[in-house]
PDB file of N, CA and C in Angstrom:
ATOM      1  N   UNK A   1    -211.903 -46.288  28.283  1.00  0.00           N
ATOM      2  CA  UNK A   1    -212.313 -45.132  27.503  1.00  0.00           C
ATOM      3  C   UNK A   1    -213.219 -45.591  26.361  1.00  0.00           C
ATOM      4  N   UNK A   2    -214.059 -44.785  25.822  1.00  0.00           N
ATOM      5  CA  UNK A   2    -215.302 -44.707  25.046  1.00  0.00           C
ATOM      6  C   UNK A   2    -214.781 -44.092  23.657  1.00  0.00           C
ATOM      7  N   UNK A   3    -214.792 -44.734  22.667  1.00  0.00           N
ATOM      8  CA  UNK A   3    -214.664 -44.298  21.671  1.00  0.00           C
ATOM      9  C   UNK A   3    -215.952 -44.199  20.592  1.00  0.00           C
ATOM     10  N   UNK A   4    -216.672 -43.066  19.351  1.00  0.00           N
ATOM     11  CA  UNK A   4    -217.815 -43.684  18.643  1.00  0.00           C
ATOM     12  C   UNK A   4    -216.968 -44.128  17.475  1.00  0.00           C
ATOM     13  N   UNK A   5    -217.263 -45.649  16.910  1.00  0.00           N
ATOM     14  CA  UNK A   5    -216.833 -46.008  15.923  1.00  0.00           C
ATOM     15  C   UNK A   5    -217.900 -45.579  14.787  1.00  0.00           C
ATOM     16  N   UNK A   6    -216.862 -45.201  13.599  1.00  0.00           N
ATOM     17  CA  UNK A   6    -217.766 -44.593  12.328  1.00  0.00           C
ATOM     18  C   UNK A   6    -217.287 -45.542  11.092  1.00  0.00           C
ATOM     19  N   UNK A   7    -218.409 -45.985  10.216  1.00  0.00           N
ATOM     20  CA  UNK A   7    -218.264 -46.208   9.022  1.00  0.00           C
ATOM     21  C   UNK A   7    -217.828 -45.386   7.630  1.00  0.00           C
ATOM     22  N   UNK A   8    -216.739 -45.834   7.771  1.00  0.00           N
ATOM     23  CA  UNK A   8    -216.916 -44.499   6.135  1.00  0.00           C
ATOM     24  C   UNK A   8    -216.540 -45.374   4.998  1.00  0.00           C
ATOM     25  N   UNK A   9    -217.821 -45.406   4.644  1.00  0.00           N
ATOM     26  CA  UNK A   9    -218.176 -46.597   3.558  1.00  0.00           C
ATOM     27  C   UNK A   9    -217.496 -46.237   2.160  1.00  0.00           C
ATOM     28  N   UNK A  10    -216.558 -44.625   2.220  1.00  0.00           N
ATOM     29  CA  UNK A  10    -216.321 -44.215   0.883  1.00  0.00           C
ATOM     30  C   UNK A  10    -215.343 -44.332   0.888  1.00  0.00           C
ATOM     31  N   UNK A  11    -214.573 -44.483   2.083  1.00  0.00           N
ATOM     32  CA  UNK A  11    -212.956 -45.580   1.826  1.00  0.00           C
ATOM     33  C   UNK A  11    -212.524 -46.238   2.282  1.00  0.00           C
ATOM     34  N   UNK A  12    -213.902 -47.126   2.629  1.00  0.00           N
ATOM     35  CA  UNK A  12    -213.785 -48.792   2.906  1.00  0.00           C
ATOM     36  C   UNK A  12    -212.822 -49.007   4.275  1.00  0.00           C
ATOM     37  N   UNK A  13    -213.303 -48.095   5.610  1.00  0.00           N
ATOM     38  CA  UNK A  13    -212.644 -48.313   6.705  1.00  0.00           C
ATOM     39  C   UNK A  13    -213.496 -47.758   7.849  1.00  0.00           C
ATOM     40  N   UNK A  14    -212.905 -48.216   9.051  1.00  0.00           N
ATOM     41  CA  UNK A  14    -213.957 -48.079  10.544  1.00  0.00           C
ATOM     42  C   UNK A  14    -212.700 -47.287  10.827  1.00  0.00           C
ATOM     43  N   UNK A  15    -213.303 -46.139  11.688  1.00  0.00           N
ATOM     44  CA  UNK A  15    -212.530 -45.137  11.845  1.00  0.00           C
ATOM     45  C   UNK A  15    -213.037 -44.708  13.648  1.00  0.00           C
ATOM     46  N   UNK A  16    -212.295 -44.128  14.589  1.00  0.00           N
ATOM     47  CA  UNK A  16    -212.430 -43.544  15.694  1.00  0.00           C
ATOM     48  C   UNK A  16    -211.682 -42.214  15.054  1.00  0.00           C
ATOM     49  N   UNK A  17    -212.309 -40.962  15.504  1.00  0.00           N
ATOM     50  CA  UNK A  17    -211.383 -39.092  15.562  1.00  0.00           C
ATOM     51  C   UNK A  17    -211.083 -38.950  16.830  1.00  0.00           C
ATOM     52  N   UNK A  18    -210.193 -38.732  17.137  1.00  0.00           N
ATOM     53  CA  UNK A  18    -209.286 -38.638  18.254  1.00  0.00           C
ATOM     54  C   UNK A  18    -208.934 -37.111  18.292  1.00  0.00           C
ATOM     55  N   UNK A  19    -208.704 -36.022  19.102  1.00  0.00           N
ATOM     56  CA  UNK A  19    -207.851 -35.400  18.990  1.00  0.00           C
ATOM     57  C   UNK A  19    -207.078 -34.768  17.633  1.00  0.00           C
ATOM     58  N   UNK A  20    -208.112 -34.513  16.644  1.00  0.00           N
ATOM     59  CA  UNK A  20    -207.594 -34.087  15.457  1.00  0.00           C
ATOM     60  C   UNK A  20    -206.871 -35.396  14.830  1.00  0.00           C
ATOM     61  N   UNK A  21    -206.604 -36.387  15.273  1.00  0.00           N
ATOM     62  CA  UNK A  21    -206.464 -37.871  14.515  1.00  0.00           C
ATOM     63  C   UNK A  21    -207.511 -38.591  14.243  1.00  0.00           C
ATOM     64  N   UNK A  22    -206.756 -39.463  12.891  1.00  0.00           N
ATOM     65  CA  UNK A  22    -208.282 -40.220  12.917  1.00  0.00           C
ATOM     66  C   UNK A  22    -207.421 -41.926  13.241  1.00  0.00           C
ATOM     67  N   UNK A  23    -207.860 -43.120  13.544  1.00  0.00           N
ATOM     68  CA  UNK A  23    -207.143 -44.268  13.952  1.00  0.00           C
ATOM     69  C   UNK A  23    -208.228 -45.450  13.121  1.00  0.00           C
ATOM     70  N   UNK A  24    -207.784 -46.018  12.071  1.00  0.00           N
ATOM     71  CA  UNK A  24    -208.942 -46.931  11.183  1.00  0.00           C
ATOM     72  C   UNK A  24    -207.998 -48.414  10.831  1.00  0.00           C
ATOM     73  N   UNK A  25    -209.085 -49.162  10.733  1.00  0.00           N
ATOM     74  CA  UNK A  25    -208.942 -50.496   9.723  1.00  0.00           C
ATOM     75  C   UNK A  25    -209.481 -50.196   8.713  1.00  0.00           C
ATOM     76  N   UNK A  26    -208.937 -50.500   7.280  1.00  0.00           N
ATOM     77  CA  UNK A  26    -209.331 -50.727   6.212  1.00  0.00           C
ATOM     78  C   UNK A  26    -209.781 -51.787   5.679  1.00  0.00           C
ATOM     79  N   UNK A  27    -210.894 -52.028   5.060  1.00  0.00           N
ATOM     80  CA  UNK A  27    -210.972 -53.428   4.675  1.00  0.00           C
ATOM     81  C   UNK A  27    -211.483 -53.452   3.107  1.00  0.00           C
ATOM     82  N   UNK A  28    -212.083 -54.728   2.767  1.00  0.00           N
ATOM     83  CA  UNK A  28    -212.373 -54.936   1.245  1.00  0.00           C
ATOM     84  C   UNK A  28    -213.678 -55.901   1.701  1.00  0.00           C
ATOM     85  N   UNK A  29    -214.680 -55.329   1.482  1.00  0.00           N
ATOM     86  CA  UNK A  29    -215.853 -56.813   1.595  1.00  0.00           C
ATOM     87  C   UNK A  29    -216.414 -57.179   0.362  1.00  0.00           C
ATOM     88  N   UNK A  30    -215.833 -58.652   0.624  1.00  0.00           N
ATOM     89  CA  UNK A  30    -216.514 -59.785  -0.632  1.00  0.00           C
ATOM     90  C   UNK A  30    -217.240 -60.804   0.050  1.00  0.00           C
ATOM     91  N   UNK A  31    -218.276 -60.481  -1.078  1.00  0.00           N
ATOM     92  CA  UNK A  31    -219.634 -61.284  -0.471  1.00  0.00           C
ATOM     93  C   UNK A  31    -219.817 -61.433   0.807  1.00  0.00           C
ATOM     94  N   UNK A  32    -219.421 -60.228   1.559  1.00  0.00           N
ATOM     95  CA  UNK A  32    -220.062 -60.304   2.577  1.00  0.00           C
ATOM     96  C   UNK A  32    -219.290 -60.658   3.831  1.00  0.00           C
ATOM     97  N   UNK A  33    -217.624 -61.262   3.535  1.00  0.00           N
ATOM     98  CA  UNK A  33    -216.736 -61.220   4.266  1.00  0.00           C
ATOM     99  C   UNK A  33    -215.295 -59.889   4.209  1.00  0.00           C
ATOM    100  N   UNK A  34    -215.784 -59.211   5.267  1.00  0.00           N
ATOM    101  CA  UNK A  34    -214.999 -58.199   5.624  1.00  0.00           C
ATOM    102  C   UNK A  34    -213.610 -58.477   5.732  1.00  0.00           C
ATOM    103  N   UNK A  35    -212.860 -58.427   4.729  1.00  0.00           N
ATOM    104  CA  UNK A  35    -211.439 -58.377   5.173  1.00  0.00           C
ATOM    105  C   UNK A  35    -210.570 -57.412   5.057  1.00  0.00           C
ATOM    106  N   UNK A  36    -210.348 -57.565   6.564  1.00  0.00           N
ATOM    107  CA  UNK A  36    -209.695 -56.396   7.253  1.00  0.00           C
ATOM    108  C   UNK A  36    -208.338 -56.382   6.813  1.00  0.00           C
ATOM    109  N   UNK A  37    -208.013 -55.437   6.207  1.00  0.00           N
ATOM    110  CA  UNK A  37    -206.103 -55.032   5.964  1.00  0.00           C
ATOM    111  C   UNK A  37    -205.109 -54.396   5.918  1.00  0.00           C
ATOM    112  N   UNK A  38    -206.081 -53.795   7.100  1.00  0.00           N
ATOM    113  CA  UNK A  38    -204.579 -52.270   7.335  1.00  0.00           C
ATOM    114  C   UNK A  38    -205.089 -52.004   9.103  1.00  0.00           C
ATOM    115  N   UNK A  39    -204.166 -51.911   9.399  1.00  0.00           N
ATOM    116  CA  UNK A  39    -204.896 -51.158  10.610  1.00  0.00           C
ATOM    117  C   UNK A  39    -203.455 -50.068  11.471  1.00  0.00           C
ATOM    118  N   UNK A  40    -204.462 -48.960  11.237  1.00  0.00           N
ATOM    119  CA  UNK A  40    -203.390 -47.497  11.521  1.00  0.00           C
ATOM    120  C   UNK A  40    -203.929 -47.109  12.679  1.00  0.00           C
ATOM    121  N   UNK A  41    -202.758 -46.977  13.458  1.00  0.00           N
ATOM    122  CA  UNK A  41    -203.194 -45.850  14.340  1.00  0.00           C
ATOM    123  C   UNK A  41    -201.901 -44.700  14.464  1.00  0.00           C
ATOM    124  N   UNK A  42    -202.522 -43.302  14.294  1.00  0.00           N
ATOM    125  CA  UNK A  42    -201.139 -42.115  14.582  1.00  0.00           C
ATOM    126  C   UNK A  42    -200.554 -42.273  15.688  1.00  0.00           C
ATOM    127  N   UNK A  43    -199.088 -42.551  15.280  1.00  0.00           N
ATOM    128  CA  UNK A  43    -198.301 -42.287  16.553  1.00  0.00           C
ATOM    129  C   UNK A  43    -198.300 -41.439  18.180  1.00  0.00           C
ATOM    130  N   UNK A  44    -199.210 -40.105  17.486  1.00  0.00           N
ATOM    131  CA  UNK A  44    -199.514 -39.248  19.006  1.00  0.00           C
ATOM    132  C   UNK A  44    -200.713 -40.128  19.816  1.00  0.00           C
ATOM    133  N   UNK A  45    -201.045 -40.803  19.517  1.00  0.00           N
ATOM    134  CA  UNK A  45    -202.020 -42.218  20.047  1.00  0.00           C
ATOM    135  C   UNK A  45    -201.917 -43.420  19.862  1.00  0.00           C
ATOM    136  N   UNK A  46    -200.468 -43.750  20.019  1.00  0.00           N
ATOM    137  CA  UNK A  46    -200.181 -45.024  20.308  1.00  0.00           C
ATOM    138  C   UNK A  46    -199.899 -45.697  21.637  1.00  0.00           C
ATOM    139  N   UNK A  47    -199.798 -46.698  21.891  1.00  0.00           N
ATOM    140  CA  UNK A  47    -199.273 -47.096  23.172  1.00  0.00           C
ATOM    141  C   UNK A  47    -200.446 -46.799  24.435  1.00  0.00           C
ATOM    142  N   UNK A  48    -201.909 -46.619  23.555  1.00  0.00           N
ATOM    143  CA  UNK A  48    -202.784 -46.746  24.785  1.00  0.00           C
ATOM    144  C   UNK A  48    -203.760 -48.025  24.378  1.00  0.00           C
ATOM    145  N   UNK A  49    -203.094 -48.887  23.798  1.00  0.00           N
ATOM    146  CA  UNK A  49    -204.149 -49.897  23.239  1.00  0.00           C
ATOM    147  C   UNK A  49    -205.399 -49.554  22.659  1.00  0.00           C
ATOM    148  N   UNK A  50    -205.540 -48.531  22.131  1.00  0.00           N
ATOM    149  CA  UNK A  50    -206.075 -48.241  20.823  1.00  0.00           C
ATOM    150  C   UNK A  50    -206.647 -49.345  19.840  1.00  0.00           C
ATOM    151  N   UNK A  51    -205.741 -49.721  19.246  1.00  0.00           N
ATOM    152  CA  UNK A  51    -205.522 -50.480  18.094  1.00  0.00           C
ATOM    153  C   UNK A  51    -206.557 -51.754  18.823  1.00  0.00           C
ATOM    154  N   UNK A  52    -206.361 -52.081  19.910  1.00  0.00           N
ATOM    155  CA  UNK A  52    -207.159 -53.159  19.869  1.00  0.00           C
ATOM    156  C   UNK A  52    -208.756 -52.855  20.325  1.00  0.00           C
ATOM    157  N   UNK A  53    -208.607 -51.774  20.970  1.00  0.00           N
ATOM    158  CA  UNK A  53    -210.527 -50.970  21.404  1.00  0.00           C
ATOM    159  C   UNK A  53    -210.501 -50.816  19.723  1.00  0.00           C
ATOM    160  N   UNK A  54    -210.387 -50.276  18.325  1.00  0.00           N
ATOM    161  CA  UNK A  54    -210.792 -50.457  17.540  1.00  0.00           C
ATOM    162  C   UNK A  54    -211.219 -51.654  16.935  1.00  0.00           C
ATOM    163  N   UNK A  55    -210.195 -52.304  17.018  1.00  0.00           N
ATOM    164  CA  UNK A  55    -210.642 -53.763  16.387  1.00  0.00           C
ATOM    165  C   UNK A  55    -211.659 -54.574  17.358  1.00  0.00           C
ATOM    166  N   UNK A  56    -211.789 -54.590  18.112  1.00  0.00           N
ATOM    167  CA  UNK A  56    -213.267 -55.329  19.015  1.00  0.00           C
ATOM    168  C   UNK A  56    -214.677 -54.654  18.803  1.00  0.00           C
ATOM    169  N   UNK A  57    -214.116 -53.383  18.168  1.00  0.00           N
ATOM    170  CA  UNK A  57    -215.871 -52.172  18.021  1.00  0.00           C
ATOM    171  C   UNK A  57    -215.911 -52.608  16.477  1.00  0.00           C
ATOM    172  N   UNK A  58    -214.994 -52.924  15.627  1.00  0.00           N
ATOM    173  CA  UNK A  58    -214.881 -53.192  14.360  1.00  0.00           C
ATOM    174  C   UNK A  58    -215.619 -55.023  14.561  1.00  0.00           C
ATOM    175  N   UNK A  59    -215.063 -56.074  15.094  1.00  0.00           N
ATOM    176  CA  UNK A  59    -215.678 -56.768  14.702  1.00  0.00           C
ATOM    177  C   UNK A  59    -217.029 -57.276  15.560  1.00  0.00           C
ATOM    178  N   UNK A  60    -217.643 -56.208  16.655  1.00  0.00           N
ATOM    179  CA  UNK A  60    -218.976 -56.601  17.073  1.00  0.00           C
ATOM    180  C   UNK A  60    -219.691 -55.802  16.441  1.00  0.00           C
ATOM    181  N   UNK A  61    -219.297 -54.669  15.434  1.00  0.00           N
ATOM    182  CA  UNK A  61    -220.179 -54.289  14.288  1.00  0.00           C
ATOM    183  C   UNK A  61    -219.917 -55.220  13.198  1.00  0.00           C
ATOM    184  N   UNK A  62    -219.378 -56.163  12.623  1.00  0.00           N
ATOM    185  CA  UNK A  62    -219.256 -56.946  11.624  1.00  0.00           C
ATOM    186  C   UNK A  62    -220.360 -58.250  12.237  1.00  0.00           C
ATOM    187  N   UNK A  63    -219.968 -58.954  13.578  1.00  0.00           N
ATOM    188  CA  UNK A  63    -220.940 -59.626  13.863  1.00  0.00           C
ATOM    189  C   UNK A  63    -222.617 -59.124  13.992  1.00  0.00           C
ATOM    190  N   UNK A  64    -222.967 -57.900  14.358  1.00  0.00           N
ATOM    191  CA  UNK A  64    -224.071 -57.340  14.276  1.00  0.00           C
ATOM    192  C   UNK A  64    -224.940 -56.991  12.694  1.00  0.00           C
ATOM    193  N   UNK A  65    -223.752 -57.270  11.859  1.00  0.00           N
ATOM    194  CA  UNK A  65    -224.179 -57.352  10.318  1.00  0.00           C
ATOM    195  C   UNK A  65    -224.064 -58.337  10.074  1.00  0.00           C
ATOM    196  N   UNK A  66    -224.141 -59.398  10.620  1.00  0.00           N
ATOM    197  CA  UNK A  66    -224.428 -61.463   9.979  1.00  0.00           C
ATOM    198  C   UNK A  66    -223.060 -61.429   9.506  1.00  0.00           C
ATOM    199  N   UNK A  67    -221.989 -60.875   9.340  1.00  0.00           N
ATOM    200  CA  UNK A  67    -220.755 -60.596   8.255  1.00  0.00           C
ATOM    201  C   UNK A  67    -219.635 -61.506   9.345  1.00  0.00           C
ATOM    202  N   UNK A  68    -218.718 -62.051   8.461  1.00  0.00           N
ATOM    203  CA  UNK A  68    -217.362 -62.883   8.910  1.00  0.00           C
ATOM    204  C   UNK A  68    -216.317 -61.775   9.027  1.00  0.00           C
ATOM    205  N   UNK A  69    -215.061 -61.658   9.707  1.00  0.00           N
ATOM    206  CA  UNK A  69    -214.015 -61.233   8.738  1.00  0.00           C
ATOM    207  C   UNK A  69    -212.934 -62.443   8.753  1.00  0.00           C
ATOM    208  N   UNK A  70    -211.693 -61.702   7.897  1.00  0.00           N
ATOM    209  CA  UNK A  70    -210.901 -62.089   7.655  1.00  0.00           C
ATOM    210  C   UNK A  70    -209.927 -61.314   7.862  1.00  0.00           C
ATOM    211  N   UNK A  71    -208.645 -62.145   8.111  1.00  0.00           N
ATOM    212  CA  UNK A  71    -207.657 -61.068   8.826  1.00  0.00           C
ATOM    213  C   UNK A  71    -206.544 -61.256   8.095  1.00  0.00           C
ATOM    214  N   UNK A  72    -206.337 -59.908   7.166  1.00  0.00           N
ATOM    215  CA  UNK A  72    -205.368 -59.805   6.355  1.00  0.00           C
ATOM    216  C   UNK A  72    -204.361 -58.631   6.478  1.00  0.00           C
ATOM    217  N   UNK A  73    -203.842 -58.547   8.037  1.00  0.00           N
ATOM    218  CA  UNK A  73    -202.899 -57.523   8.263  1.00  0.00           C
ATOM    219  C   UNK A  73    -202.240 -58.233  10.029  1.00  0.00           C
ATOM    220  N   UNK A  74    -201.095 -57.803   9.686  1.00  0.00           N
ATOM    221  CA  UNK A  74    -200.425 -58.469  10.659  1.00  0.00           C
ATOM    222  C   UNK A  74    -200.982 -57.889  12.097  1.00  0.00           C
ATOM    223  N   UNK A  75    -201.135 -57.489  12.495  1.00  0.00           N
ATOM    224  CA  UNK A  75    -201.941 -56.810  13.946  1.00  0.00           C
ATOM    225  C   UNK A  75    -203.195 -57.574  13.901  1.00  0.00           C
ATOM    226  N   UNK A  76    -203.794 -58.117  12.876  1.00  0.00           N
ATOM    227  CA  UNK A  76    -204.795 -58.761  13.561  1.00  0.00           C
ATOM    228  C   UNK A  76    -204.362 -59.781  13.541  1.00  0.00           C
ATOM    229  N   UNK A  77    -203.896 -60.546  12.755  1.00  0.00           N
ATOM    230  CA  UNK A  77    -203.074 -62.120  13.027  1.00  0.00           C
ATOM    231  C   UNK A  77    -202.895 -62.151  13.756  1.00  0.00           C
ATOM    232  N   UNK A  78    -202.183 -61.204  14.748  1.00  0.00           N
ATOM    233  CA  UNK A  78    -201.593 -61.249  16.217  1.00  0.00           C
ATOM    234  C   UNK A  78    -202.280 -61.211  17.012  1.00  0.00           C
ATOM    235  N   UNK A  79    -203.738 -60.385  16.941  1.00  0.00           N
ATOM    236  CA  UNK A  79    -204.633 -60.637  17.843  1.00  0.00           C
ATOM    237  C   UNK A  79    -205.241 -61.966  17.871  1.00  0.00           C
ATOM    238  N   UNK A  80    -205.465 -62.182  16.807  1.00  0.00           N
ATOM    239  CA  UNK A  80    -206.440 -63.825  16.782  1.00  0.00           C
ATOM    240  C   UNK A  80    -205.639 -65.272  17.567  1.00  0.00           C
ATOM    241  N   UNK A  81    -204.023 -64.772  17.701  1.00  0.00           N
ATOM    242  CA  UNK A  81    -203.011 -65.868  18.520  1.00  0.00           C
ATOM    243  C   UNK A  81    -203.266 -65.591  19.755  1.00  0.00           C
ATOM    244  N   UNK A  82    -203.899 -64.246  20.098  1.00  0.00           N
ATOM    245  CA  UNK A  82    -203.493 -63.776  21.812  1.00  0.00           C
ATOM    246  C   UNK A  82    -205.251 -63.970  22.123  1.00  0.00           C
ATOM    247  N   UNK A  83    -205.895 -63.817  21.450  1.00  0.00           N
ATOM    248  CA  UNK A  83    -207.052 -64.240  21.546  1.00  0.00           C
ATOM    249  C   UNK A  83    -208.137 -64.981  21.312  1.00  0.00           C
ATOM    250  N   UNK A  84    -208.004 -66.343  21.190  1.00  0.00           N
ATOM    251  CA  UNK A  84    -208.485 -67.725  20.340  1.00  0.00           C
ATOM    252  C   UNK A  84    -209.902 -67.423  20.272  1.00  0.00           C
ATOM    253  N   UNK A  85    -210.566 -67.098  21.266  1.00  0.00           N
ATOM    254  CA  UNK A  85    -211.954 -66.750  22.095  1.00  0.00           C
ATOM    255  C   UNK A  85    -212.815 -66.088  20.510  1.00  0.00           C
ATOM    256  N   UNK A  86    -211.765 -65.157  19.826  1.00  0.00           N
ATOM    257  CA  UNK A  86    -212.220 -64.236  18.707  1.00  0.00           C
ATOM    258  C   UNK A  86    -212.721 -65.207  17.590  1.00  0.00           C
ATOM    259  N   UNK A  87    -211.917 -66.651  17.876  1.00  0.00           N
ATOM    260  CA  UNK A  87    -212.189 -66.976  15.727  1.00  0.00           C
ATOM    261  C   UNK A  87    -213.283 -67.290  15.325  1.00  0.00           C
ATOM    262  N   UNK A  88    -214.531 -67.312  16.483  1.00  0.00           N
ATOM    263  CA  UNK A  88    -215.694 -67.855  15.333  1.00  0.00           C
ATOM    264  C   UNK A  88    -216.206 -66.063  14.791  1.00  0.00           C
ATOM    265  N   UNK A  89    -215.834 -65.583  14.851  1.00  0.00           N
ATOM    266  CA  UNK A  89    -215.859 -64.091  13.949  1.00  0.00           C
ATOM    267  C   UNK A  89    -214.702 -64.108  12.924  1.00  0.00           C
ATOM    268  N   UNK A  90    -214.313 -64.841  12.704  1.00  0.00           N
ATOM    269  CA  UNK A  90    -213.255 -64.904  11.374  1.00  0.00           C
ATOM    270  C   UNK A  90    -213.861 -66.362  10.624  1.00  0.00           C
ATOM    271  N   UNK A  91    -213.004 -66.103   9.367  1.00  0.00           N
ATOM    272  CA  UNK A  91    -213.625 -67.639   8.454  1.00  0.00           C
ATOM    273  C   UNK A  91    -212.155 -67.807   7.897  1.00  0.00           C
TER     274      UNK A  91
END
């Protein structure tokens, strides 16, 4: 499934609208390294792997901006163990 990922630069998170939901990472960028530290998704859209189609549209728009992240929420920690392939997009 196809999701459009949106920037909403006014509270610092990448967001998919779902079904009257919205499903985002939050982050904080310093100098230019995105660190990511929340990542929500509503329960009426859980359990379709969501969470991780966001975070792969989240960081090939961070790589498409020269930008690193950093992973400061436990869901992505967990991704970066299940997926080694990811860390040269982290610092």
């Amino acid at each position: 499934m196809s999701y459009t990922l949106i920037h909403n630069t006014q509270e610092c998170r990448y967001e998919y609208h779902i079904d009257g939901y919205i499903a985002y990472i939050t982050y904080d960028d310093k100098n230019g390294n995105m660190h990511l530290t929340q990542t929500i998704v509503p329960e009426a859209l859980a359990g379709k792997g969501l969470a991780k189609i966001l975070l792969e549209d989240v960081l090939e728009q961070i790589k498409k901006e020269n930008k690193k992240a950093v992973a400061k929420c436990s869901y992505i920690t967990k991704y970066l163990e299940k997926n080694p392939q990811a860390s040269d997009l982290f610092i």
